[in-house]
Protein backbone atom coordinates (compact mmCIF):
# COMPACT_ATOMS: atom_id res chain seq x y z
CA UNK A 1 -22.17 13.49 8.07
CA UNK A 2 -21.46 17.50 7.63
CA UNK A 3 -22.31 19.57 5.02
CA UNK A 4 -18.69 19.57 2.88
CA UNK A 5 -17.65 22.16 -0.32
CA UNK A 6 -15.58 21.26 -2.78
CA UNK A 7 -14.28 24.42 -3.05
CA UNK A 8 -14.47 26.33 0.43
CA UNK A 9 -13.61 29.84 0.21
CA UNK A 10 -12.89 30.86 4.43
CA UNK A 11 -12.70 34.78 4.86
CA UNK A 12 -9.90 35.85 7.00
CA UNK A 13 -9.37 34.95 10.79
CA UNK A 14 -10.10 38.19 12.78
CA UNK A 15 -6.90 40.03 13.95
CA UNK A 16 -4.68 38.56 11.18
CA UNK A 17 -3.38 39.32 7.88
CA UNK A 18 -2.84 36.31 5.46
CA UNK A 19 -0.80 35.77 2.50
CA UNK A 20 -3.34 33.47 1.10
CA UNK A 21 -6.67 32.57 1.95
CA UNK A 22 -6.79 29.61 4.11
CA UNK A 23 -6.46 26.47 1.74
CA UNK A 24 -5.21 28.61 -1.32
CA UNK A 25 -1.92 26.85 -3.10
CA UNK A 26 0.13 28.29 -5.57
CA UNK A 27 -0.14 27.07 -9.00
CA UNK A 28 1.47 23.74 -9.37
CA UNK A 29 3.89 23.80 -11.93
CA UNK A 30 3.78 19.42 -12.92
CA UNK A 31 0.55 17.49 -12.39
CA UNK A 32 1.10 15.96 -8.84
CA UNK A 33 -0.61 12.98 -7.38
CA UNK A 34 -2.29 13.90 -3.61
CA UNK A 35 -2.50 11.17 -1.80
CA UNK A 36 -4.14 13.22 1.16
CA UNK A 37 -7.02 13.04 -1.29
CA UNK A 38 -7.06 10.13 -1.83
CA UNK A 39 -6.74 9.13 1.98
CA UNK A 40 -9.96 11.34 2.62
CA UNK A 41 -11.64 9.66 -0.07
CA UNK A 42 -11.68 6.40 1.68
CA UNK A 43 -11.51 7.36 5.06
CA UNK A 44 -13.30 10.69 5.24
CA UNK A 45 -11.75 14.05 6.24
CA UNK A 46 -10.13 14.21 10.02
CA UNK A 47 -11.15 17.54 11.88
CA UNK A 48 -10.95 18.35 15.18
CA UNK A 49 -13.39 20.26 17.12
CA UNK A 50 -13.94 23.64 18.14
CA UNK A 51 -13.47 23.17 22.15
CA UNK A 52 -10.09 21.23 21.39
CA UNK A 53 -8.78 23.37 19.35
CA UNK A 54 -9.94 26.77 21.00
CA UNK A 55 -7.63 24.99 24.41
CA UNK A 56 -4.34 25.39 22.46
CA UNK A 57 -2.77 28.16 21.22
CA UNK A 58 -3.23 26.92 17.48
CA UNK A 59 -6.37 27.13 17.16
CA UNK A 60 -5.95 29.62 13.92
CA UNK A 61 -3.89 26.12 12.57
CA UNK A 62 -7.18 24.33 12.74
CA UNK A 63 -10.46 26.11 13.05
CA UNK A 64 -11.46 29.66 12.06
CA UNK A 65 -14.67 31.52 12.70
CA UNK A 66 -16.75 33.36 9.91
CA UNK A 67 -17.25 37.01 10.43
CA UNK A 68 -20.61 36.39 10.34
CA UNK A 69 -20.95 33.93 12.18
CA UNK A 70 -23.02 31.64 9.67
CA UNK A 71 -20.67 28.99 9.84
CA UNK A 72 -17.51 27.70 10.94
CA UNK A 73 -14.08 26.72 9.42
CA UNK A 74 -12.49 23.69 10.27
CA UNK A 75 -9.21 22.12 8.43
CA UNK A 76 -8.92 18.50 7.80
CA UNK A 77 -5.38 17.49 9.29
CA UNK A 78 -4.81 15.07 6.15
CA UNK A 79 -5.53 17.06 2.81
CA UNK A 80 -5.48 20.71 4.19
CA UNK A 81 -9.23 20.83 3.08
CA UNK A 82 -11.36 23.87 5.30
CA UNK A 83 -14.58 22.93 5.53
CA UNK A 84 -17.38 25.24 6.00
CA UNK A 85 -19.60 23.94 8.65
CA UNK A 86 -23.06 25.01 10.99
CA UNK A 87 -22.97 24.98 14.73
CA UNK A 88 -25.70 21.92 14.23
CA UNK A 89 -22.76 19.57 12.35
CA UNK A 90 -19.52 20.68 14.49
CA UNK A 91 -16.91 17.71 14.58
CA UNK A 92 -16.97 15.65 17.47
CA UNK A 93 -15.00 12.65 16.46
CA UNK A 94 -12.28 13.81 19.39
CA UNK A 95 -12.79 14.40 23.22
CA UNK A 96 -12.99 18.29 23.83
CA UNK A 97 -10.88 17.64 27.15
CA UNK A 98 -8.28 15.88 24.30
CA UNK A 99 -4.71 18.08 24.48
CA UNK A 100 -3.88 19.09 21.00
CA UNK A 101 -0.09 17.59 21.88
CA UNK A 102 -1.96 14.27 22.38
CA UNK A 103 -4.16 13.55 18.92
CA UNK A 104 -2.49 11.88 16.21
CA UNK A 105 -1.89 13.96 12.56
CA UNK A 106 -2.82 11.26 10.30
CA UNK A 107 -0.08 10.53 7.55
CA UNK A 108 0.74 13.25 5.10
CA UNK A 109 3.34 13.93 2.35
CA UNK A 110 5.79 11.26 1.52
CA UNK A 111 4.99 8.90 4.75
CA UNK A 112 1.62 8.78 3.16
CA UNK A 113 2.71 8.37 -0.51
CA UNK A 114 4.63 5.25 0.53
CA UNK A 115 2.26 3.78 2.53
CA UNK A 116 0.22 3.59 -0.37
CA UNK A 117 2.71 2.06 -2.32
CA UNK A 118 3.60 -0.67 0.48
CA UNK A 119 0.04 -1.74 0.74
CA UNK A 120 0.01 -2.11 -2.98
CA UNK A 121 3.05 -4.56 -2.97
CA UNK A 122 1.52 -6.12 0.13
CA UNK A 123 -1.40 -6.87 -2.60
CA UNK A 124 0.71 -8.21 -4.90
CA UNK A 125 2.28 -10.76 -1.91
CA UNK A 126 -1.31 -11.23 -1.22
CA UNK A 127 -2.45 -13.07 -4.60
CA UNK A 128 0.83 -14.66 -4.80
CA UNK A 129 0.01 -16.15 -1.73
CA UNK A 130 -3.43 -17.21 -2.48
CA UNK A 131 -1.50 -18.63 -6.15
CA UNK A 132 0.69 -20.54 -4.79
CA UNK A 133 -1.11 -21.80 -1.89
CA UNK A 134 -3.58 -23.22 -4.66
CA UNK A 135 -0.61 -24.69 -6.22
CA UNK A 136 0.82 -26.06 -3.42
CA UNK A 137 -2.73 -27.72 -2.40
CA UNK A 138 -3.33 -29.30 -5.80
CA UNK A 139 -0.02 -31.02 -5.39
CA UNK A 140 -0.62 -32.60 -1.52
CA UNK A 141 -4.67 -33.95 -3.33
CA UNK A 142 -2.66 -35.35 -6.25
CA UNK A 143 -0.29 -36.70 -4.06
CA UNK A 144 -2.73 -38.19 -1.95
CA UNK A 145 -5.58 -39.78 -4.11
CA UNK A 146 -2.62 -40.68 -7.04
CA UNK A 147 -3.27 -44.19 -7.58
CA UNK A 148 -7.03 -43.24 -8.34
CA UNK A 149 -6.02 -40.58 -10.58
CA UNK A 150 -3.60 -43.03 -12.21
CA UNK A 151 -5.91 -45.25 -12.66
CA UNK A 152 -8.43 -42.86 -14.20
CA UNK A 153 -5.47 -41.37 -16.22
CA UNK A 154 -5.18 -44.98 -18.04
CA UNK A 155 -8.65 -45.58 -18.81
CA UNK A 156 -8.53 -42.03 -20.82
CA UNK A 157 -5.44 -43.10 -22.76
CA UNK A 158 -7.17 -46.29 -23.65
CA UNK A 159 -9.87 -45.21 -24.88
CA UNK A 160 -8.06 -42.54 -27.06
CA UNK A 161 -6.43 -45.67 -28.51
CA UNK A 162 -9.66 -46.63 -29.40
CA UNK A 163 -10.11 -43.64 -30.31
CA UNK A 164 -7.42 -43.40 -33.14
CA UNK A 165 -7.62 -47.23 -33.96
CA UNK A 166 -4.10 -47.79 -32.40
CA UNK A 167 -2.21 -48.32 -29.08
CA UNK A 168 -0.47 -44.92 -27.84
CA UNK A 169 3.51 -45.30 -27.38
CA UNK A 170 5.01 -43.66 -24.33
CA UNK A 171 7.57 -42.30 -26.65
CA UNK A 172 4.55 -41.04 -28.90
CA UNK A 173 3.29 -38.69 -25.82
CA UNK A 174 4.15 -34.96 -26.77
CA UNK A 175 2.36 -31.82 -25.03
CA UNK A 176 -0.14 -32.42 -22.00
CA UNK A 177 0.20 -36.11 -22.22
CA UNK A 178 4.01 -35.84 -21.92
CA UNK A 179 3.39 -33.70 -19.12
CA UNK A 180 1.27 -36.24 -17.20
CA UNK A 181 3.40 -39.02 -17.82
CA UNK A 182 6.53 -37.61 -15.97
CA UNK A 183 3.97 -36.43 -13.37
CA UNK A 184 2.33 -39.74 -12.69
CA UNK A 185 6.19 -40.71 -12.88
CA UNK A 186 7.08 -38.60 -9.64
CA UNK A 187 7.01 -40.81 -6.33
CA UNK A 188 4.80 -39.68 -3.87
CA UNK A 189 7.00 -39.30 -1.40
CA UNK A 190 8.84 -36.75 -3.83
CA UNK A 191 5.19 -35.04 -4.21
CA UNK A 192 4.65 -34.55 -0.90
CA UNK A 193 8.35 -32.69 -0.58
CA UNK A 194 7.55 -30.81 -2.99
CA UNK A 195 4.64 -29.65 -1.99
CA UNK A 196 5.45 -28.60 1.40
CA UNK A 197 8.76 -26.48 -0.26
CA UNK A 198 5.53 -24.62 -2.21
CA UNK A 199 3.45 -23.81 1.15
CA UNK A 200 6.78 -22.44 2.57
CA UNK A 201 7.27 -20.04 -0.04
CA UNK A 202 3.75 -19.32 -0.13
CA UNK A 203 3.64 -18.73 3.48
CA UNK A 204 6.67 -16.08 2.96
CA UNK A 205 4.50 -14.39 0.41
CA UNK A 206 1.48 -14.21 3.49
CA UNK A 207 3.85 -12.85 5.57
CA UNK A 208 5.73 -10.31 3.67
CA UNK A 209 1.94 -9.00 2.69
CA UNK A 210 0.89 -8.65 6.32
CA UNK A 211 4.03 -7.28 7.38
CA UNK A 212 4.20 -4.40 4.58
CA UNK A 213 0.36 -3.95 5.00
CA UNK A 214 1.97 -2.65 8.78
CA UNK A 215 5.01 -0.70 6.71
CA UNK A 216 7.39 -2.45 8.96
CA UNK A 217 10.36 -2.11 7.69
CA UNK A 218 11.68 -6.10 8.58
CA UNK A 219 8.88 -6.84 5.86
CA UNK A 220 10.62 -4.40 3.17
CA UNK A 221 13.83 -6.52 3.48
CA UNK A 222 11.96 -10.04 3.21
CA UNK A 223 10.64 -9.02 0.22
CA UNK A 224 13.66 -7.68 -1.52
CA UNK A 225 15.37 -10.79 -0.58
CA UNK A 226 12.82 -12.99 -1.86
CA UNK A 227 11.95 -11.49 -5.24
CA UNK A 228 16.21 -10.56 -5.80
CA UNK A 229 16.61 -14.65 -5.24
CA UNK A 230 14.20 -14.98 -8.17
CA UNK A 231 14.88 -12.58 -10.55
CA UNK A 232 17.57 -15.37 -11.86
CA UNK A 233 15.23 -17.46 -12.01
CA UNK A 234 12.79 -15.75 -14.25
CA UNK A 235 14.88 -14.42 -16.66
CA UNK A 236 15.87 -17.85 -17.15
CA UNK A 237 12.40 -18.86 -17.99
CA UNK A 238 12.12 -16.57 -20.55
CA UNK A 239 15.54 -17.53 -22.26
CA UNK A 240 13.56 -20.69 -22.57
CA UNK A 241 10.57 -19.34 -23.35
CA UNK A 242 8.68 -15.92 -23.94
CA UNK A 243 5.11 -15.23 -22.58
CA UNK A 244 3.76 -11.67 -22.30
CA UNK A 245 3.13 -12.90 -18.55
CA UNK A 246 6.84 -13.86 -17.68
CA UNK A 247 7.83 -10.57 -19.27
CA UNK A 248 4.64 -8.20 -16.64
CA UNK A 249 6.04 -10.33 -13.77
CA UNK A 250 9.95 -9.54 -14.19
CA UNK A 251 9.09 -6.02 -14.73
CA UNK A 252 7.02 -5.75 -11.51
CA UNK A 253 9.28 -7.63 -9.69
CA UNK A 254 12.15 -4.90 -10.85
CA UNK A 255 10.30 -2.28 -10.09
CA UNK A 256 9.69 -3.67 -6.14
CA UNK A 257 13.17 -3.70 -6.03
CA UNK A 258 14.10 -0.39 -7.74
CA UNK A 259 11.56 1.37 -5.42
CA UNK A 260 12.53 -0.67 -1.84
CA UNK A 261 16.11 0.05 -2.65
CA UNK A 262 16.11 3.45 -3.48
CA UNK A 263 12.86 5.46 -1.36
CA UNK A 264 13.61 2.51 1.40
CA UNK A 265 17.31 3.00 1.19
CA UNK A 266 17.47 -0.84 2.31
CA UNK A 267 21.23 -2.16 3.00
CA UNK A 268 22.35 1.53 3.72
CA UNK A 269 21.68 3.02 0.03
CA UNK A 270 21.10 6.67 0.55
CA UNK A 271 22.06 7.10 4.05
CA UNK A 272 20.15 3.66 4.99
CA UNK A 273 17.64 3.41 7.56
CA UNK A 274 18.81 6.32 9.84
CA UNK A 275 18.14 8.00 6.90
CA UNK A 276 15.07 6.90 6.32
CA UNK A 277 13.76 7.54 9.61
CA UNK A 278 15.17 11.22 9.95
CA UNK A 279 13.03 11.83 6.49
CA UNK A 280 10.05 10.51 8.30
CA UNK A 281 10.56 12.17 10.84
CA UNK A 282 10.52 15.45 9.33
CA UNK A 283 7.21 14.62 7.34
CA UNK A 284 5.11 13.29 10.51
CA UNK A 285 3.54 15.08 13.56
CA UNK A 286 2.55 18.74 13.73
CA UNK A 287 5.52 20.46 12.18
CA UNK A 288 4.76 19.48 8.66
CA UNK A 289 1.12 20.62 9.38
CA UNK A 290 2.38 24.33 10.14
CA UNK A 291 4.81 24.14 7.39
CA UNK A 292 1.58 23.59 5.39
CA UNK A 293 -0.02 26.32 6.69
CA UNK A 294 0.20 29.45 3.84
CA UNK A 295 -0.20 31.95 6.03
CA UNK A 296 2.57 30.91 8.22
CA UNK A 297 5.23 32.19 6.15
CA UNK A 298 8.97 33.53 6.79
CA UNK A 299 7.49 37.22 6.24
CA UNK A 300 4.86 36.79 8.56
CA UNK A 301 6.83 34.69 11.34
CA UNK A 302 6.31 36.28 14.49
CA UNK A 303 2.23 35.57 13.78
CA UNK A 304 3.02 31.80 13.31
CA UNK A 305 1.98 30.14 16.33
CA UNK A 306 4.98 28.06 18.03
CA UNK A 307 5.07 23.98 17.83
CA UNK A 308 2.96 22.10 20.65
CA UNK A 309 4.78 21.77 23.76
């Protein structure tokens, strides 16, 4: 891996006057999440090397060389990072015959922000998946082996009434016994329906995670539907009962829709998916990168270099 600074300090390109140095922000006026950053952090920095970038006319957007030629500055095309590096640890993760036009600029900027936030839900779907698969497993075993467990089920209860010197009434039952009674009371061919309406809904939950682990946007609906069909349902529950758990779930669920609705703009809310797409547009590709740059600034236009053909 190259040498990398926390806190690179480039001198200026030659031939060039800068507003800032290269990487220098103005002060940020509200603490501001970068999920650049955090993208780097997991996936390392992506820089592009000196022969590819030296082919284009933007090379000053990418790579910049020291005055005294101890080292070399290249940008990371995710977090804006210049990293000072020696001619023995130059980038070579792309093809120097590679066309500038043709490498992909990794998510930045909002596109990034929500992918983050999509994979998060997607985790969510994920565990609800592997929950009420579980469920929805237990049920088909029970179903299967339930004239064992029956059977097993009766030899407990009489030896509670042993137990307590007494037989136990049905109409005694109260709590988990209650419970297994009117489950032992289902017919198995009831169980098995059951059952298989569980693995369908769990196998919605597997497919809305894979789907917005992609951030496609078929996914984003799915979801909304699902969770706004049950967002009746659980607010019912707790009318009937309160648990701090009930109360966490509603709330995420409220905030998947909130967020799907509104930075989505799902069923046409704020301009709707052409919307959506224009916004994407706009924050993906190489423009965004020069708008990035600080020394490409309206006062200093006519040294900006021009988009990629």
């Amino acid at each position: 891996m190259p040498a990398r600074s926390s806190r690179p300090r480039p001198s200026p390109p030659v031939g060039s006057l800068p507003t800032r140095p290269p990487g220098a922000e103005p002060p940020a006026r509200r603490l501001r999440l970068r999920y650049e950053l955090l993208g780097c952090s997991l996936h390392g920095h992506e820089l592009i090397d000196t022969d590819t970038a030296a082919a284009s006319e933007h090379e000053q957007l990418l790579h910049w060389p020291d005055p005294d030629e101890r080292f070399e500055w290249f940008r990371c095309l995710r977090c804006d990072a210049w990293l000072p590096l020696t001619s023995e640890h130059h980038p070579s993760a792309h093809s120097p015959s590679a066309q500038l036009s043709e490498l992909m600029v990794p998510l930045r900027d909002r596109p990034l922000r929500d992918r983050f936030v999509l994979r998060l839900i997607a985790v969510d779907r994920a565990v609800h998946f592997l929950l009420i698969g579980a469920v929805a497993v237990a049920i088909f075993l029970f179903a299967h082996d339930r004239s064992a467990l029956k059977g097993d089920y009766t030899r407990i209860l009489n030896r509670l009434q042993g137990a307590v010197g007494g037989p136990l009434s049905d109409t005694s039952h109260t709590g988990l016994l209650h419970d297994l009674d009117r489950l032992f009371a289902i017919p198995t061919g009831r169980l098995y329906l059951y059952g298989a309406v569980i693995a369908v809904y769990a196998a919605i939950n597997g497919v809305e995670a894979v789907g917005l682990w992609r951030a496609r946007r078929w996914a984003e609906y799915l979801t909304l539907v699902e969770v706004l069909v049950l967002v009746p349902v659980e607010v019912h529950e707790l009318t009937v009962r309160v648990s701090p758990l009930k109360i966490l779930t509603l709330l995420i669920n409220l905030a998947v829709v909130a967020y799907l609705l509104w930075a989505h703009r799902l069923f046409g809310v704020r301009g709707g998916g052409r919307a959506d797409q224009t916004e994407k547009d706009h924050d993906t590709g190489w423009e965004p990168l020069q708008r990035a740059t600080p020394w490409a600034l309206p006062t200093n236009a006519a040294a900006a270099p021009a988009p990629p053909s």
